[in-house]
Protein backbone atom coordinates (compact mmCIF):
# COMPACT_ATOMS: atom_id res chain seq x y z
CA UNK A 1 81.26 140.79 115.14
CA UNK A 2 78.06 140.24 113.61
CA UNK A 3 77.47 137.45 109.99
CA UNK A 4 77.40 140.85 107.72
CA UNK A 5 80.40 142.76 109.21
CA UNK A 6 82.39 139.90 108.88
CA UNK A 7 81.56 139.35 105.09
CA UNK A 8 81.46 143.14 104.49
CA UNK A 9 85.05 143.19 105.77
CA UNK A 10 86.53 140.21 103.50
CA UNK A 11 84.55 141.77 100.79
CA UNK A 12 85.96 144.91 100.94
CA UNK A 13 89.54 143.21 101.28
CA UNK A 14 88.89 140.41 98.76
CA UNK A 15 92.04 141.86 96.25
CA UNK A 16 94.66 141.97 98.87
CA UNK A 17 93.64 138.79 100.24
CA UNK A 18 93.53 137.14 96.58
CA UNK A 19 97.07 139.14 95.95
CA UNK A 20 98.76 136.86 98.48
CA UNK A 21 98.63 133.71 96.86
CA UNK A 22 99.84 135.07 93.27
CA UNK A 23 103.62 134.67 93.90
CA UNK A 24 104.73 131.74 95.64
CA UNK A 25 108.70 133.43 96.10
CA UNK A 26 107.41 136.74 96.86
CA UNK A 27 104.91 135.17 99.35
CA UNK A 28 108.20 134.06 101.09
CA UNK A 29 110.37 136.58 101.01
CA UNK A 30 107.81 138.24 102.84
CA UNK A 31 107.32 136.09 105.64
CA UNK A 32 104.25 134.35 104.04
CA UNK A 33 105.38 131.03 102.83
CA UNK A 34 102.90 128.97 105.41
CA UNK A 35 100.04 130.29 103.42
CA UNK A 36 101.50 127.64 100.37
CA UNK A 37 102.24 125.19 102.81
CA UNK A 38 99.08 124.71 104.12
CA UNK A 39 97.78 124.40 100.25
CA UNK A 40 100.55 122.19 99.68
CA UNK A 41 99.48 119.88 102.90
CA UNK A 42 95.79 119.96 102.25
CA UNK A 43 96.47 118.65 98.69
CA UNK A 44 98.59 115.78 100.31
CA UNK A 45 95.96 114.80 103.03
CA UNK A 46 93.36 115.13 100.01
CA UNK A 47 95.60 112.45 97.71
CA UNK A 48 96.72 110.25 100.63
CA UNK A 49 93.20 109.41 101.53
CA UNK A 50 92.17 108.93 98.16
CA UNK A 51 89.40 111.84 97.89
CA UNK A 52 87.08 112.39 94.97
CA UNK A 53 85.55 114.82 96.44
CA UNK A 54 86.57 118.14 98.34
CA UNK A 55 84.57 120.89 100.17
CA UNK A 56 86.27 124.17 100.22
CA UNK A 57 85.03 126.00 103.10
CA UNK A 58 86.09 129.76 102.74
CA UNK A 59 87.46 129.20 99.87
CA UNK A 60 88.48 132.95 99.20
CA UNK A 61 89.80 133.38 95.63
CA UNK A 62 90.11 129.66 94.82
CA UNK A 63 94.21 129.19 95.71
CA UNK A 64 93.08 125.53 96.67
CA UNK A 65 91.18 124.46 93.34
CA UNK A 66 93.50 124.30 90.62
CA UNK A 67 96.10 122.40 92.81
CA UNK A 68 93.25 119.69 93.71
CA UNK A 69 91.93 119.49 90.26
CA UNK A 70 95.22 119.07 88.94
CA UNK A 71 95.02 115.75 91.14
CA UNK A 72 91.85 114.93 89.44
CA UNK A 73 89.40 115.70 92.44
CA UNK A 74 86.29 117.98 92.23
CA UNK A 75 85.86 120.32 94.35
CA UNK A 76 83.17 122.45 95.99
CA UNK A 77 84.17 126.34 97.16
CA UNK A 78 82.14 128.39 99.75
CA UNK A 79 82.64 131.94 101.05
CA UNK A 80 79.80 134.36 102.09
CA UNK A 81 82.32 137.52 100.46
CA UNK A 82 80.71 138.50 97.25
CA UNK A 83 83.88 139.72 96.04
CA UNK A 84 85.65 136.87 96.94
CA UNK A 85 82.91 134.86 95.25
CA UNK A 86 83.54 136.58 92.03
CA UNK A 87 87.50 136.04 92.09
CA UNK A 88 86.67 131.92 92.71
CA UNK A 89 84.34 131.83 90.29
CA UNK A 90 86.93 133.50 87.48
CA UNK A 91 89.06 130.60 89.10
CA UNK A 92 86.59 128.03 88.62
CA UNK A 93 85.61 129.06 85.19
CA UNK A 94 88.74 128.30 84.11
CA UNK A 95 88.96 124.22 85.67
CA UNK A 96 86.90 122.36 82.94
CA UNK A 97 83.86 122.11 85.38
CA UNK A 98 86.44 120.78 88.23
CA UNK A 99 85.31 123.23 90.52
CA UNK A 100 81.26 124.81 91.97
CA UNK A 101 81.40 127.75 93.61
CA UNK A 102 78.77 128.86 96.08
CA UNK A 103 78.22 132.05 98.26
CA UNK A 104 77.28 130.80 101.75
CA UNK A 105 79.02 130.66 104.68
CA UNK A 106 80.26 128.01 107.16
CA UNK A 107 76.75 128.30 109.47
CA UNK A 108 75.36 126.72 106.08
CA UNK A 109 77.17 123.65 106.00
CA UNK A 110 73.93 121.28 106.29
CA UNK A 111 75.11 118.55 103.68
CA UNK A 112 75.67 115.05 105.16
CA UNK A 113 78.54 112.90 103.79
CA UNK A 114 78.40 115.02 100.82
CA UNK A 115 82.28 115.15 100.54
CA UNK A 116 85.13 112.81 101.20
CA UNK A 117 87.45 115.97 102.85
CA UNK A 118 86.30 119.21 103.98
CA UNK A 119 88.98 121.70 104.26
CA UNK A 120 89.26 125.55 105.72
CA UNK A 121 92.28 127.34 105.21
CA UNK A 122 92.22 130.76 107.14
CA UNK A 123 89.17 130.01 108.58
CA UNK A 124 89.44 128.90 111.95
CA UNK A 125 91.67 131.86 112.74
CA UNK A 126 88.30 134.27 112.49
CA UNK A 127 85.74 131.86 114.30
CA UNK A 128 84.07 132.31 117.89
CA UNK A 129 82.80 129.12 118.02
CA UNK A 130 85.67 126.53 116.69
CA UNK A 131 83.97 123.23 117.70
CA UNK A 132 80.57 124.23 115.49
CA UNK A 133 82.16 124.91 112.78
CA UNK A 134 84.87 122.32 113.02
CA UNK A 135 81.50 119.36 113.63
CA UNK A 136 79.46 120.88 110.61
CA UNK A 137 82.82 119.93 108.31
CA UNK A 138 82.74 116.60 110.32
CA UNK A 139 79.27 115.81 108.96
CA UNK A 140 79.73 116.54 105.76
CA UNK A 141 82.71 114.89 105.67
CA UNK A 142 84.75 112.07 106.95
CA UNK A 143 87.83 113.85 107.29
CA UNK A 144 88.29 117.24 107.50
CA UNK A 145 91.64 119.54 106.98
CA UNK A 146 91.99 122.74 109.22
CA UNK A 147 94.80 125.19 109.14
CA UNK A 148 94.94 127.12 113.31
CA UNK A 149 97.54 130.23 113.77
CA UNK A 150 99.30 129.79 116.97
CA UNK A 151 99.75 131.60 119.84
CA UNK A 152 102.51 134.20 120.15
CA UNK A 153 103.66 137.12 118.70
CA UNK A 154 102.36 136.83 115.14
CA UNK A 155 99.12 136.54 116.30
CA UNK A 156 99.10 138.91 118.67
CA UNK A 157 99.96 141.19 115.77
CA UNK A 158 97.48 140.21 113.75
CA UNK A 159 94.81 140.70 116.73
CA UNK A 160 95.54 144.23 116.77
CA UNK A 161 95.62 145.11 113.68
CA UNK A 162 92.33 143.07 112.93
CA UNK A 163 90.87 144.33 116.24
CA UNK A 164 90.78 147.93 115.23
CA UNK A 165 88.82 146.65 112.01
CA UNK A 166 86.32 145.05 114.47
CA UNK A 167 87.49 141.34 113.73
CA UNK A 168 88.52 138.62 116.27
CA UNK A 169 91.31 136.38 115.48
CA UNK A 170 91.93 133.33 117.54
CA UNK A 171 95.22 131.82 118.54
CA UNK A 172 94.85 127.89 118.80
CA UNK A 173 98.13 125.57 121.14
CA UNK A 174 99.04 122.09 120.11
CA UNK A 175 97.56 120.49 123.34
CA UNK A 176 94.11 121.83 122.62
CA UNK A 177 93.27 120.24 119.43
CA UNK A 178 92.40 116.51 120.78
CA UNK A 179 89.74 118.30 123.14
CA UNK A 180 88.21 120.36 120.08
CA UNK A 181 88.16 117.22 118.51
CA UNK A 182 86.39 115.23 121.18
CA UNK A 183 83.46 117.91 121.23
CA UNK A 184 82.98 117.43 117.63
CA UNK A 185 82.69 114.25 117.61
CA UNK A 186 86.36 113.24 115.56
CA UNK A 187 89.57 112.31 116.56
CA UNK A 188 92.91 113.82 115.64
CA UNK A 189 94.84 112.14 112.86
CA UNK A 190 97.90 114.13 112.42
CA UNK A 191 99.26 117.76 113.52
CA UNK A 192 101.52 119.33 110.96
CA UNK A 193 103.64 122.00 112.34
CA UNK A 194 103.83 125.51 110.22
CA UNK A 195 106.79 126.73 112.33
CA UNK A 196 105.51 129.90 114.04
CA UNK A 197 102.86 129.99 111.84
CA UNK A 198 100.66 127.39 113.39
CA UNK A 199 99.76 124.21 112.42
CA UNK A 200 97.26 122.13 109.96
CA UNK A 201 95.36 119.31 111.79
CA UNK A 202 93.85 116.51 110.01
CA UNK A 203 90.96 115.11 111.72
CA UNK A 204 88.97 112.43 111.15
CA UNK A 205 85.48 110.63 112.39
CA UNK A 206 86.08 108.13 115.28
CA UNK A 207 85.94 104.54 114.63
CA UNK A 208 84.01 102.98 117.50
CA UNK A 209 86.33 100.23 118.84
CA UNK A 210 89.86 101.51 117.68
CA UNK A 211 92.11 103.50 119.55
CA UNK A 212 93.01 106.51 117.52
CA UNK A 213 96.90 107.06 117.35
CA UNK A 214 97.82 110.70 116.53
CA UNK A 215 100.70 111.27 114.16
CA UNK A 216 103.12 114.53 114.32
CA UNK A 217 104.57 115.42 111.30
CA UNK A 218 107.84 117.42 111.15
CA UNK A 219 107.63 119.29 107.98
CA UNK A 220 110.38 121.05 108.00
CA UNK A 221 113.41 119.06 106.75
């Protein structure tokens, strides 16, 4: 699926996806809680290592900015969708200058240590090339928040019905995140179970010299 298809079809989409996030009990009555988990656990990594600083990759209608700049930290939101760039700049308008919103997408992540987290929620799910992505948020940032879909049935749903719109989705198992890790150059701080609907992983750059302990969080109790 080619750079233009791929926006064209978010674009065209931008309202449903956006209508997800606007109730959080509806969202879980209907099976889509996880979407406000991994908010909710992106937030927490964000606080917990003290960020100023947050790069929004895909950043969709903005769900993720009002929650972070309720904690105080700024935050910068990409997406190459120009609907979806209207909907998080309506968001962003509204955040006292909390929050820039630009329309590029993930291949134009160039900064260096621009950002103390990088984060992409719903992003990895759609991306061919995992590890590029995953060492472009690594540059620009020292520790970088990914949500991955798992394997299984929901996914295999979700590859049919996004197949026959001409878009890929990618399944990701628990035992292959060190290894995406290791080709980007970062280490794996801590997996965070979704249930069955995948996981976030919080990665970080190596420390040369320390062995890197990886921490699994049970989320659920």
């Amino acid at each position: 699926m080619s750079s233009g298809e791929f926006q064209s079809y978010f674009h065209e989409r931008a309202g449903r996806f956006a209508a997800f996030y606007s109730s959080e009990p509806v969202a879980r009555v209907l099976g889509r809680g996880p979407l406000f988990d991994r908010l909710e656990r992106a937030v927490d990594i964000s606080v917990q290592v003290e960020a100023s600083t947050v790069l929004d990759v895909g950043c969709g209608s903005g769900p993720l900015f009002a929650p972070l700049a309720a904690k105080g930290i700024h935050v910068t939101g990409i997406d190459p969708a120009d609907a979806m760039v209207a909907l998080a700049r309506e968001q962003a308008a509204v955040l006292s200058g909390m929050v820039v919103v630009d329309q590029r997408g993930w291949e134009q992540i160039d900064e260096i240590d621009a950002y103390d987290v990088a984060v992409a929620l719903g992003v990895f799910d759609y991306v061919d090339r995992p590890d590029e992505l995953l060492s472009r948020m690594g540059r620009a940032a020292r520790h970088v928040v990914g949500s991955f879909p798992s394997p299984g049935l929901r996914t295999g749903l979700r590859k049919i019905r996004y197949g026959a719109r001409g878009v890929g989705v990618h399944g990701y198992s628990r035992s292959g995140f060190e290894e995406l890790a290791a080709d980007s150059d970062l280490r794996v701080v801590e997996i965070i179970p979704l249930g069955r609907a995948g996981f976030v992983v919080h990665f970080s750059r190596i420390d040369r010299g320390r062995t890197p302990t990886v921490v699994e969080t049970d989320w659920s109790g």
